[in-house]
PDB file of N, CA and C in Angstrom:
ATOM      1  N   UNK A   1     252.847 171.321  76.781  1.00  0.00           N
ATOM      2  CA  UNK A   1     252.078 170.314  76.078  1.00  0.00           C
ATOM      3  C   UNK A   1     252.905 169.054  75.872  1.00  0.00           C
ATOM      4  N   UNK A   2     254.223 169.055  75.775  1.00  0.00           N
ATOM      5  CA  UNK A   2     255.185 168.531  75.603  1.00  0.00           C
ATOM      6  C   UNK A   2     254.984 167.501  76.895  1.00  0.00           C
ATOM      7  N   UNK A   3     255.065 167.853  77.705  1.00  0.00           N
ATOM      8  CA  UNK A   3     254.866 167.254  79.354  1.00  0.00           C
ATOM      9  C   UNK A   3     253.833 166.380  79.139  1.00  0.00           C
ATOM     10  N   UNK A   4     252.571 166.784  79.087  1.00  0.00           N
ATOM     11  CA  UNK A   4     251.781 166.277  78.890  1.00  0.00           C
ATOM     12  C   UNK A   4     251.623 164.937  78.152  1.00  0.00           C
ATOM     13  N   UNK A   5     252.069 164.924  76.716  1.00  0.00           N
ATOM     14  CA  UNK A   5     252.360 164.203  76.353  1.00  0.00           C
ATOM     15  C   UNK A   5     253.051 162.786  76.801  1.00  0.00           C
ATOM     16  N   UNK A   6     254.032 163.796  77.143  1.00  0.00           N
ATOM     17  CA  UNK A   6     255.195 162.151  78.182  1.00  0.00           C
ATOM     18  C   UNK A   6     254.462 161.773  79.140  1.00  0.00           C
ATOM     19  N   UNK A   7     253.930 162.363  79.659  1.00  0.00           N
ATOM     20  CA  UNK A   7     253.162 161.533  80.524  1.00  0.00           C
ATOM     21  C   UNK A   7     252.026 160.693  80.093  1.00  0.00           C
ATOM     22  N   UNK A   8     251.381 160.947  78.947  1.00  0.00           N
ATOM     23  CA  UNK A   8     250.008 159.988  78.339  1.00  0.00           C
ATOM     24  C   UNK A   8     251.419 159.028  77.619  1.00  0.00           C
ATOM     25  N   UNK A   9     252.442 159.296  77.536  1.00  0.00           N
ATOM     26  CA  UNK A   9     252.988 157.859  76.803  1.00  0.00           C
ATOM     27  C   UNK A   9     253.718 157.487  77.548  1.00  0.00           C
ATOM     28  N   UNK A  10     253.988 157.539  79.076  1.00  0.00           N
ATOM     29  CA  UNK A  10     254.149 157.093  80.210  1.00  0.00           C
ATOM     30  C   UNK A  10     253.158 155.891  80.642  1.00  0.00           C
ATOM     31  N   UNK A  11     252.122 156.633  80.890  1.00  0.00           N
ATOM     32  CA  UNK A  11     250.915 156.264  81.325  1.00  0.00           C
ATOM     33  C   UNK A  11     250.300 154.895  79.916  1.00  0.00           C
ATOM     34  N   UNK A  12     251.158 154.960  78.875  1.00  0.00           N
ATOM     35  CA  UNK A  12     250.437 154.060  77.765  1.00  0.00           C
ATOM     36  C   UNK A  12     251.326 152.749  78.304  1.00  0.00           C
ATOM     37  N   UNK A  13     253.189 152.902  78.178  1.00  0.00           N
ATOM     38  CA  UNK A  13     253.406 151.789  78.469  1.00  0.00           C
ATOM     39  C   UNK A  13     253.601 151.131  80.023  1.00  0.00           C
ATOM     40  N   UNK A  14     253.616 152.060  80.706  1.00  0.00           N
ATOM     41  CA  UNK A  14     252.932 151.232  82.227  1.00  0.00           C
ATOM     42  C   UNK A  14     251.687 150.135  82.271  1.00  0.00           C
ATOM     43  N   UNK A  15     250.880 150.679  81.351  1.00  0.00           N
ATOM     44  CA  UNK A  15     250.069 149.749  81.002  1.00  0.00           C
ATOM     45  C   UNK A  15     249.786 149.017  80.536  1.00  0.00           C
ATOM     46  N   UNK A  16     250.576 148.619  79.317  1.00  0.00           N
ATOM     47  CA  UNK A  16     251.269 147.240  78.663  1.00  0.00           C
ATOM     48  C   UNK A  16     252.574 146.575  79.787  1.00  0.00           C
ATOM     49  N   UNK A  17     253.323 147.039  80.341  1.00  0.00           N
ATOM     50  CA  UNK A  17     254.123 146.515  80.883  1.00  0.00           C
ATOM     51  C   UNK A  17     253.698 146.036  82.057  1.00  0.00           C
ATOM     52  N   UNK A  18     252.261 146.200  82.793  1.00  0.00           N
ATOM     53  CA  UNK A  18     252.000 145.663  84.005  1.00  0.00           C
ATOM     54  C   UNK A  18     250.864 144.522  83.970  1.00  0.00           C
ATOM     55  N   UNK A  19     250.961 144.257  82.191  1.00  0.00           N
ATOM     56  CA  UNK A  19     249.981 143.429  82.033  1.00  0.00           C
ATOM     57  C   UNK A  19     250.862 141.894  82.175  1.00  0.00           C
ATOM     58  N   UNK A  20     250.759 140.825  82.896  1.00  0.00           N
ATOM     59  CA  UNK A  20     251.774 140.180  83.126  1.00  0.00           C
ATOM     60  C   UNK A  20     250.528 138.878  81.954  1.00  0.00           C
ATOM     61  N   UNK A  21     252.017 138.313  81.579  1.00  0.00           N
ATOM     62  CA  UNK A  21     251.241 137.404  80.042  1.00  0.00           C
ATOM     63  C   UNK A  21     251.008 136.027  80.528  1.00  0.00           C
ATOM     64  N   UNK A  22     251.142 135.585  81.931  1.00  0.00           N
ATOM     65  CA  UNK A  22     250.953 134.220  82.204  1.00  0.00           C
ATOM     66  C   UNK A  22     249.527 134.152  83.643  1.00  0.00           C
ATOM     67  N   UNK A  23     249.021 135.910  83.598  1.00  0.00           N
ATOM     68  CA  UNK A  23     247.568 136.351  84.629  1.00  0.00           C
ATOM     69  C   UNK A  23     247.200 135.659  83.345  1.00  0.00           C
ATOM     70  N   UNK A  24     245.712 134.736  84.127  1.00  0.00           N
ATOM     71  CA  UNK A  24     244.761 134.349  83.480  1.00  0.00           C
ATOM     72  C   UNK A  24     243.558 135.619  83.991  1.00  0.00           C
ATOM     73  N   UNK A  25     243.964 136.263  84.540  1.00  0.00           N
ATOM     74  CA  UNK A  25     242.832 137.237  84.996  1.00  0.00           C
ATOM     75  C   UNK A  25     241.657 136.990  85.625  1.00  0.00           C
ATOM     76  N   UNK A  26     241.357 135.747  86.451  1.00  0.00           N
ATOM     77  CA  UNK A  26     240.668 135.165  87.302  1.00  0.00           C
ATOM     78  C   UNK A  26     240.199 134.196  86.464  1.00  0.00           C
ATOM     79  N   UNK A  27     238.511 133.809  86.256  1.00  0.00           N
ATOM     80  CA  UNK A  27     238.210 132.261  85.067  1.00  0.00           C
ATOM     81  C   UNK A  27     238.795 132.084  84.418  1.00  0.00           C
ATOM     82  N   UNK A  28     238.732 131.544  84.052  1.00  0.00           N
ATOM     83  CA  UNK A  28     239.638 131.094  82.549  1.00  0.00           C
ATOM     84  C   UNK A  28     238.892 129.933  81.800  1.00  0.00           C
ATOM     85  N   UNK A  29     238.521 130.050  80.513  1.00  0.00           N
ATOM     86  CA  UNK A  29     237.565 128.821  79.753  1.00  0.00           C
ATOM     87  C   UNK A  29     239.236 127.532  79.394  1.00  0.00           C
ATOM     88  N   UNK A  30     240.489 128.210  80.182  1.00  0.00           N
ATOM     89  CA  UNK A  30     240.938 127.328  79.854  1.00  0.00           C
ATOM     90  C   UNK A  30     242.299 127.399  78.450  1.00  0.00           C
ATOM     91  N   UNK A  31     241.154 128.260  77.672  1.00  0.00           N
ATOM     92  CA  UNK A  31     241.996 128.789  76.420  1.00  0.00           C
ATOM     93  C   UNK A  31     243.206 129.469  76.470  1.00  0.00           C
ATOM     94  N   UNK A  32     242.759 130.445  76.864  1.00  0.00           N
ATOM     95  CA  UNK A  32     244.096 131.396  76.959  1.00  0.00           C
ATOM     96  C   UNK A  32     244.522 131.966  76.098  1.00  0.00           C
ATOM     97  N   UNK A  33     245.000 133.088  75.961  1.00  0.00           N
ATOM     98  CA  UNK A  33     245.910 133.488  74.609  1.00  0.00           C
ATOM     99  C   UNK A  33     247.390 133.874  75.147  1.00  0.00           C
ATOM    100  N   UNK A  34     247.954 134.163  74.049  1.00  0.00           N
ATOM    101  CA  UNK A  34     249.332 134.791  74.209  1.00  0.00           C
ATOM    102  C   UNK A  34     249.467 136.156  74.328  1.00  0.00           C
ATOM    103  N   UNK A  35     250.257 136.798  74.772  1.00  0.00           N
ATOM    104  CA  UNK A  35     250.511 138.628  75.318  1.00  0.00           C
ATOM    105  C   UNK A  35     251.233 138.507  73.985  1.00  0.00           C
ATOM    106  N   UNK A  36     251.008 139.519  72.834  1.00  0.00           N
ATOM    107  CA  UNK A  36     251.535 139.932  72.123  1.00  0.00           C
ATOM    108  C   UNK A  36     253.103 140.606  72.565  1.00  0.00           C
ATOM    109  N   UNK A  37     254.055 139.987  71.785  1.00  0.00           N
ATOM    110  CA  UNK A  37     255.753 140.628  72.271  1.00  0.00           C
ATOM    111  C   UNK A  37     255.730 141.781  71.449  1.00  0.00           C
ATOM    112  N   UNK A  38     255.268 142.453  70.856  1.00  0.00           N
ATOM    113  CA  UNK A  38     255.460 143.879  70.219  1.00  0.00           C
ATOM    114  C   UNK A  38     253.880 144.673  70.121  1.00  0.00           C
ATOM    115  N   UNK A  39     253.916 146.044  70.765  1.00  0.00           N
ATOM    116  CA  UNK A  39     253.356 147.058  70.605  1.00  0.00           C
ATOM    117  C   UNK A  39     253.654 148.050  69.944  1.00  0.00           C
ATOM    118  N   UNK A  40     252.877 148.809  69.075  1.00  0.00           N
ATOM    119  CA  UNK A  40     253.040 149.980  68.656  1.00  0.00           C
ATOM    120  C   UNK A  40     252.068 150.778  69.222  1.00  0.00           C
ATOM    121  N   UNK A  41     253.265 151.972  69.860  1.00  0.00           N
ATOM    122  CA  UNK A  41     252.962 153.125  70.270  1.00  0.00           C
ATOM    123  C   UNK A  41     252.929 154.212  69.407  1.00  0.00           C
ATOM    124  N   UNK A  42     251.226 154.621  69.502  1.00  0.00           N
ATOM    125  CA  UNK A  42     250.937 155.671  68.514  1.00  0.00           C
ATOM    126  C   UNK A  42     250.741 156.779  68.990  1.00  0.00           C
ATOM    127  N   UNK A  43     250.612 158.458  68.372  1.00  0.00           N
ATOM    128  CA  UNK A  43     249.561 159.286  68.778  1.00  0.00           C
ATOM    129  C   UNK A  43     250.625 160.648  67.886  1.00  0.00           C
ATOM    130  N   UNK A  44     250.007 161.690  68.336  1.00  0.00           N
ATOM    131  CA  UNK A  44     249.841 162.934  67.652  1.00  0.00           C
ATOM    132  C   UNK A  44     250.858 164.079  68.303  1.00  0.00           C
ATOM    133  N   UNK A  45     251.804 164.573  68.260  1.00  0.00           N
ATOM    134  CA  UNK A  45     252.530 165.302  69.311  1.00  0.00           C
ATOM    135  C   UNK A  45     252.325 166.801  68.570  1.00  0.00           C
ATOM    136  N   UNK A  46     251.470 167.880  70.140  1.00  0.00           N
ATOM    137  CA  UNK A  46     251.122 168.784  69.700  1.00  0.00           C
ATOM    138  C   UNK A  46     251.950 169.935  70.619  1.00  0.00           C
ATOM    139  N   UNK A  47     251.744 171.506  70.175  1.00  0.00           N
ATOM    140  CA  UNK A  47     252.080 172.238  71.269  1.00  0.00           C
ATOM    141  C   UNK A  47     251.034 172.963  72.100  1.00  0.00           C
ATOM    142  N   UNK A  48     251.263 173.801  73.152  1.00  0.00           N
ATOM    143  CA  UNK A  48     250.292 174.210  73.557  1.00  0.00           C
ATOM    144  C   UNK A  48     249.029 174.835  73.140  1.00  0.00           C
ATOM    145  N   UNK A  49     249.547 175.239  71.942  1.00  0.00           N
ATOM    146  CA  UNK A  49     248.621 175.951  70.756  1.00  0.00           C
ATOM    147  C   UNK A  49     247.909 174.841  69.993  1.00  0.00           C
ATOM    148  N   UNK A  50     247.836 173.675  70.717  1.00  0.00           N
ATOM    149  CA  UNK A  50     246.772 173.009  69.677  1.00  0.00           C
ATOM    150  C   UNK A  50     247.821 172.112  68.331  1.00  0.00           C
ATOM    151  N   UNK A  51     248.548 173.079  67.660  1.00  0.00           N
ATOM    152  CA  UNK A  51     249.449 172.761  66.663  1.00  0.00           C
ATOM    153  C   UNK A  51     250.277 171.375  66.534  1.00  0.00           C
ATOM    154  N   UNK A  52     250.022 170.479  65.850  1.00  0.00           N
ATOM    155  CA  UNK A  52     251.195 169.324  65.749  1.00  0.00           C
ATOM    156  C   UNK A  52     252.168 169.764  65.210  1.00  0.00           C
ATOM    157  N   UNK A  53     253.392 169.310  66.062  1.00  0.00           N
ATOM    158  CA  UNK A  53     254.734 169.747  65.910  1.00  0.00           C
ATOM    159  C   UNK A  53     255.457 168.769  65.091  1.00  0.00           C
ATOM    160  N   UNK A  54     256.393 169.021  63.891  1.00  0.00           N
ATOM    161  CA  UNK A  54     257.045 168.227  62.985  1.00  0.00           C
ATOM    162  C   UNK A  54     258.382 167.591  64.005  1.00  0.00           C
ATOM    163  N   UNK A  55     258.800 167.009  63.216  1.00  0.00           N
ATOM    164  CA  UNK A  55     260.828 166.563  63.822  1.00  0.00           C
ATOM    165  C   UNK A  55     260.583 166.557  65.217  1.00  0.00           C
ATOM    166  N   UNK A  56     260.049 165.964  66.142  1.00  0.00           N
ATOM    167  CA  UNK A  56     260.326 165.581  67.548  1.00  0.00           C
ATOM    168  C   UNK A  56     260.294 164.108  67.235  1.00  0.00           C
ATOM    169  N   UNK A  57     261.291 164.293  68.219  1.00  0.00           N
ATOM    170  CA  UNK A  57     262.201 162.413  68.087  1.00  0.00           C
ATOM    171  C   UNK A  57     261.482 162.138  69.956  1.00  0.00           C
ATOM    172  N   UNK A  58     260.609 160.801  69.588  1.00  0.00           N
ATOM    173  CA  UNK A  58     259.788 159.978  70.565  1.00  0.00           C
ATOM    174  C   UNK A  58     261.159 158.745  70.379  1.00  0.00           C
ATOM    175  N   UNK A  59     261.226 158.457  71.563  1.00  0.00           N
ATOM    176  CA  UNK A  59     261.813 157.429  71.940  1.00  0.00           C
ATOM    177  C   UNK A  59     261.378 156.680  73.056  1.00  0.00           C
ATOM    178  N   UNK A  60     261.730 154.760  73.107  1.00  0.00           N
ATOM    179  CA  UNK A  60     261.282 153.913  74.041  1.00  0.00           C
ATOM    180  C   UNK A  60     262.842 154.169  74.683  1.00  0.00           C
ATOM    181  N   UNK A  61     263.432 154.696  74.186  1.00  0.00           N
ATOM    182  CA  UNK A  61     265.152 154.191  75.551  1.00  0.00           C
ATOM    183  C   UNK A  61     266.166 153.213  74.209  1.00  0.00           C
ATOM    184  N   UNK A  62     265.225 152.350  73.372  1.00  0.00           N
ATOM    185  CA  UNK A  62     266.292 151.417  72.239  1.00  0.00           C
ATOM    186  C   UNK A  62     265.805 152.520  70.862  1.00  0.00           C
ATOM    187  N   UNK A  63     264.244 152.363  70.490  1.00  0.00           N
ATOM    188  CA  UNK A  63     264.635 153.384  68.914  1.00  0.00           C
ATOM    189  C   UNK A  63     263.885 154.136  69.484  1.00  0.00           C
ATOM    190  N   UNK A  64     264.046 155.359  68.278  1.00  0.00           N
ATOM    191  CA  UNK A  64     264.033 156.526  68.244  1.00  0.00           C
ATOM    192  C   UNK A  64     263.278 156.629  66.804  1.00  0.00           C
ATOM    193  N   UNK A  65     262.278 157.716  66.945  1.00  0.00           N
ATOM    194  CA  UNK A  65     261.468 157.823  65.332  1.00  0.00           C
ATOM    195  C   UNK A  65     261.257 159.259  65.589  1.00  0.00           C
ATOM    196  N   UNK A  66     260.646 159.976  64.493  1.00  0.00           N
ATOM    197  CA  UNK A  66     260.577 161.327  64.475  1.00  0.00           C
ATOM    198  C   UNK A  66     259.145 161.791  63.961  1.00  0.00           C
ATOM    199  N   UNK A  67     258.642 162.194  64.348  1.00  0.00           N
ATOM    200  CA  UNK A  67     257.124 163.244  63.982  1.00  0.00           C
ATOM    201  C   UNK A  67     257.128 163.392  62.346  1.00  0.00           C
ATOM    202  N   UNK A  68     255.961 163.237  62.023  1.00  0.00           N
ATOM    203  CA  UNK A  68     255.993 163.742  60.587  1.00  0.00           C
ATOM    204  C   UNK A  68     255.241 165.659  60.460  1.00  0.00           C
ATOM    205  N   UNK A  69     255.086 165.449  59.103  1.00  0.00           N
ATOM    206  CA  UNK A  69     254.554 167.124  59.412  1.00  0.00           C
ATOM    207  C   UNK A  69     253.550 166.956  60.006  1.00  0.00           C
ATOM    208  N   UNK A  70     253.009 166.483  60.410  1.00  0.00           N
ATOM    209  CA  UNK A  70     251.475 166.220  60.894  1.00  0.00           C
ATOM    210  C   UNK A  70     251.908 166.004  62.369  1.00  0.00           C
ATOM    211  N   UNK A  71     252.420 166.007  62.948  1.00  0.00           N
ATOM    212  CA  UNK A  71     253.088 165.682  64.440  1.00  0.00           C
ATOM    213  C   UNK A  71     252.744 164.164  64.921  1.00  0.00           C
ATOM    214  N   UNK A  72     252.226 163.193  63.721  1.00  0.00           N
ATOM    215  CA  UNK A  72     252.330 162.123  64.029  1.00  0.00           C
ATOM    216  C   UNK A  72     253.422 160.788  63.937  1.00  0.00           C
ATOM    217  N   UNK A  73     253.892 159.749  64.694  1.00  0.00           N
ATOM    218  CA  UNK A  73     254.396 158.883  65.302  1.00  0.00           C
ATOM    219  C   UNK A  73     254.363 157.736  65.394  1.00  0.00           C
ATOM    220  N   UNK A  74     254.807 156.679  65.116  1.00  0.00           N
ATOM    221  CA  UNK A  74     254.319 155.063  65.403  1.00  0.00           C
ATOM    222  C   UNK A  74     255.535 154.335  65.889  1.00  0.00           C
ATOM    223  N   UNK A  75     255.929 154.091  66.977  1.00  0.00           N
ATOM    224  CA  UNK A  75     257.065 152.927  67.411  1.00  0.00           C
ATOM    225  C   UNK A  75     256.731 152.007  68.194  1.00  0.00           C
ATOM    226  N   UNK A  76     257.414 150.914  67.301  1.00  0.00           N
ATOM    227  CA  UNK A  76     257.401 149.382  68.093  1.00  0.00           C
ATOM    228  C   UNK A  76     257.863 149.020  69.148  1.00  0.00           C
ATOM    229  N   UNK A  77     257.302 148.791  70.029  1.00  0.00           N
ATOM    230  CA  UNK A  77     257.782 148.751  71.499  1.00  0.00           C
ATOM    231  C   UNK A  77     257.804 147.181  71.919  1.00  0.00           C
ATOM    232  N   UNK A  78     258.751 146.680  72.064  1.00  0.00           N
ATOM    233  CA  UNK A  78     259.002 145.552  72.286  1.00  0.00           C
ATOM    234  C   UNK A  78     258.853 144.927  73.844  1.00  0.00           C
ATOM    235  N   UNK A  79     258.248 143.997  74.171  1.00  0.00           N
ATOM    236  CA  UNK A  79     257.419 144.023  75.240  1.00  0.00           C
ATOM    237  C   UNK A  79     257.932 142.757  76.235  1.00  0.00           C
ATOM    238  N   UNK A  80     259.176 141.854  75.408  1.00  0.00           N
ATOM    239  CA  UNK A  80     259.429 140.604  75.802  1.00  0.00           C
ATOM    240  C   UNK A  80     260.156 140.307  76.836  1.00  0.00           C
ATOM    241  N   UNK A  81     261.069 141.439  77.025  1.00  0.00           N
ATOM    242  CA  UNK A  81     261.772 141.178  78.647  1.00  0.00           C
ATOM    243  C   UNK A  81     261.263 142.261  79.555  1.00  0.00           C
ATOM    244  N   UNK A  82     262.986 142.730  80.984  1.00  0.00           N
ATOM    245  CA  UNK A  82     262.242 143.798  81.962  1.00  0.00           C
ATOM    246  C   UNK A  82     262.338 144.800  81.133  1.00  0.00           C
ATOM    247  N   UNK A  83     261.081 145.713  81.445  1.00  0.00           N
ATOM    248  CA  UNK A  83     261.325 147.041  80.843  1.00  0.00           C
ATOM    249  C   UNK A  83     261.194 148.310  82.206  1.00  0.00           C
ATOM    250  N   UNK A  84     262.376 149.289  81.978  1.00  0.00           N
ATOM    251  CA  UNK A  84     262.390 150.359  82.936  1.00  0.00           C
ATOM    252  C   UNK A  84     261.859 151.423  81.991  1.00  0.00           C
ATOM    253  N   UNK A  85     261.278 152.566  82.889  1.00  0.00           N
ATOM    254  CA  UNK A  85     260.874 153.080  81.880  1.00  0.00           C
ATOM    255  C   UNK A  85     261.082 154.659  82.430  1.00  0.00           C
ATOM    256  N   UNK A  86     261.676 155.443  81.906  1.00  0.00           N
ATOM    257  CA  UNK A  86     262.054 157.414  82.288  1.00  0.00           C
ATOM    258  C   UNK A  86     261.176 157.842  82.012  1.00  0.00           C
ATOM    259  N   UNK A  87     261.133 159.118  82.408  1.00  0.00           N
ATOM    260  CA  UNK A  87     260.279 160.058  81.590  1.00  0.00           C
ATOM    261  C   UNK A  87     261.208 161.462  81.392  1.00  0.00           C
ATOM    262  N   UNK A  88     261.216 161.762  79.990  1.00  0.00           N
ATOM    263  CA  UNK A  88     261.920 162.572  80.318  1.00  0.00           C
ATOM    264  C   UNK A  88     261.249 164.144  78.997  1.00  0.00           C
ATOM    265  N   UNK A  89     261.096 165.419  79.157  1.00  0.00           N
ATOM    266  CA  UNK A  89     260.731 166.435  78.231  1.00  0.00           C
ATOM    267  C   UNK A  89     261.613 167.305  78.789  1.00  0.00           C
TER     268      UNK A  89
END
């Protein structure tokens, strides 16, 4: 389940990181906005049993945060330069 996981938070920041902040994404009224420089990456870390797991330390590669009893998580993922990204369980 663990696997799993890394991979949906694989799969989360590939997808912030391939959003490039100067695509107008074809029309454009012109406006434009800015790509937010910080994300928070959220979600629930469970085991195969369904169960959210306490004390697992989620990391981007710079911080590191830890599960609460609830197997939930929130880290700021900073979005402003290159980012490489592992996967690792």
């Amino acid at each position: 389940m663990i696997k799993r996981f890394s991979i949906y938070l694989l799969l989360a920041l590939l997808a912030f990181v391939s959003c490039n902040p100067e695509d107008k994404g074809g029309e454009s009224d012109g406006g434009g906005s800015k790509f937010p420089k910080n994300w928070t990456v959220n979600g629930t870390v469970k085991g195969d049993d369904g169960k959210p797991i306490a004390d697992v330390v989620v990391s981007d590669g710079l911080t590191c945060v830890k599960t609460d009893s609830k197997g939930y998580y929130a880290l700021e993922v900073d979005l402003s330069g290159d980012l490489q990204t592992t996967l690792q369980y």
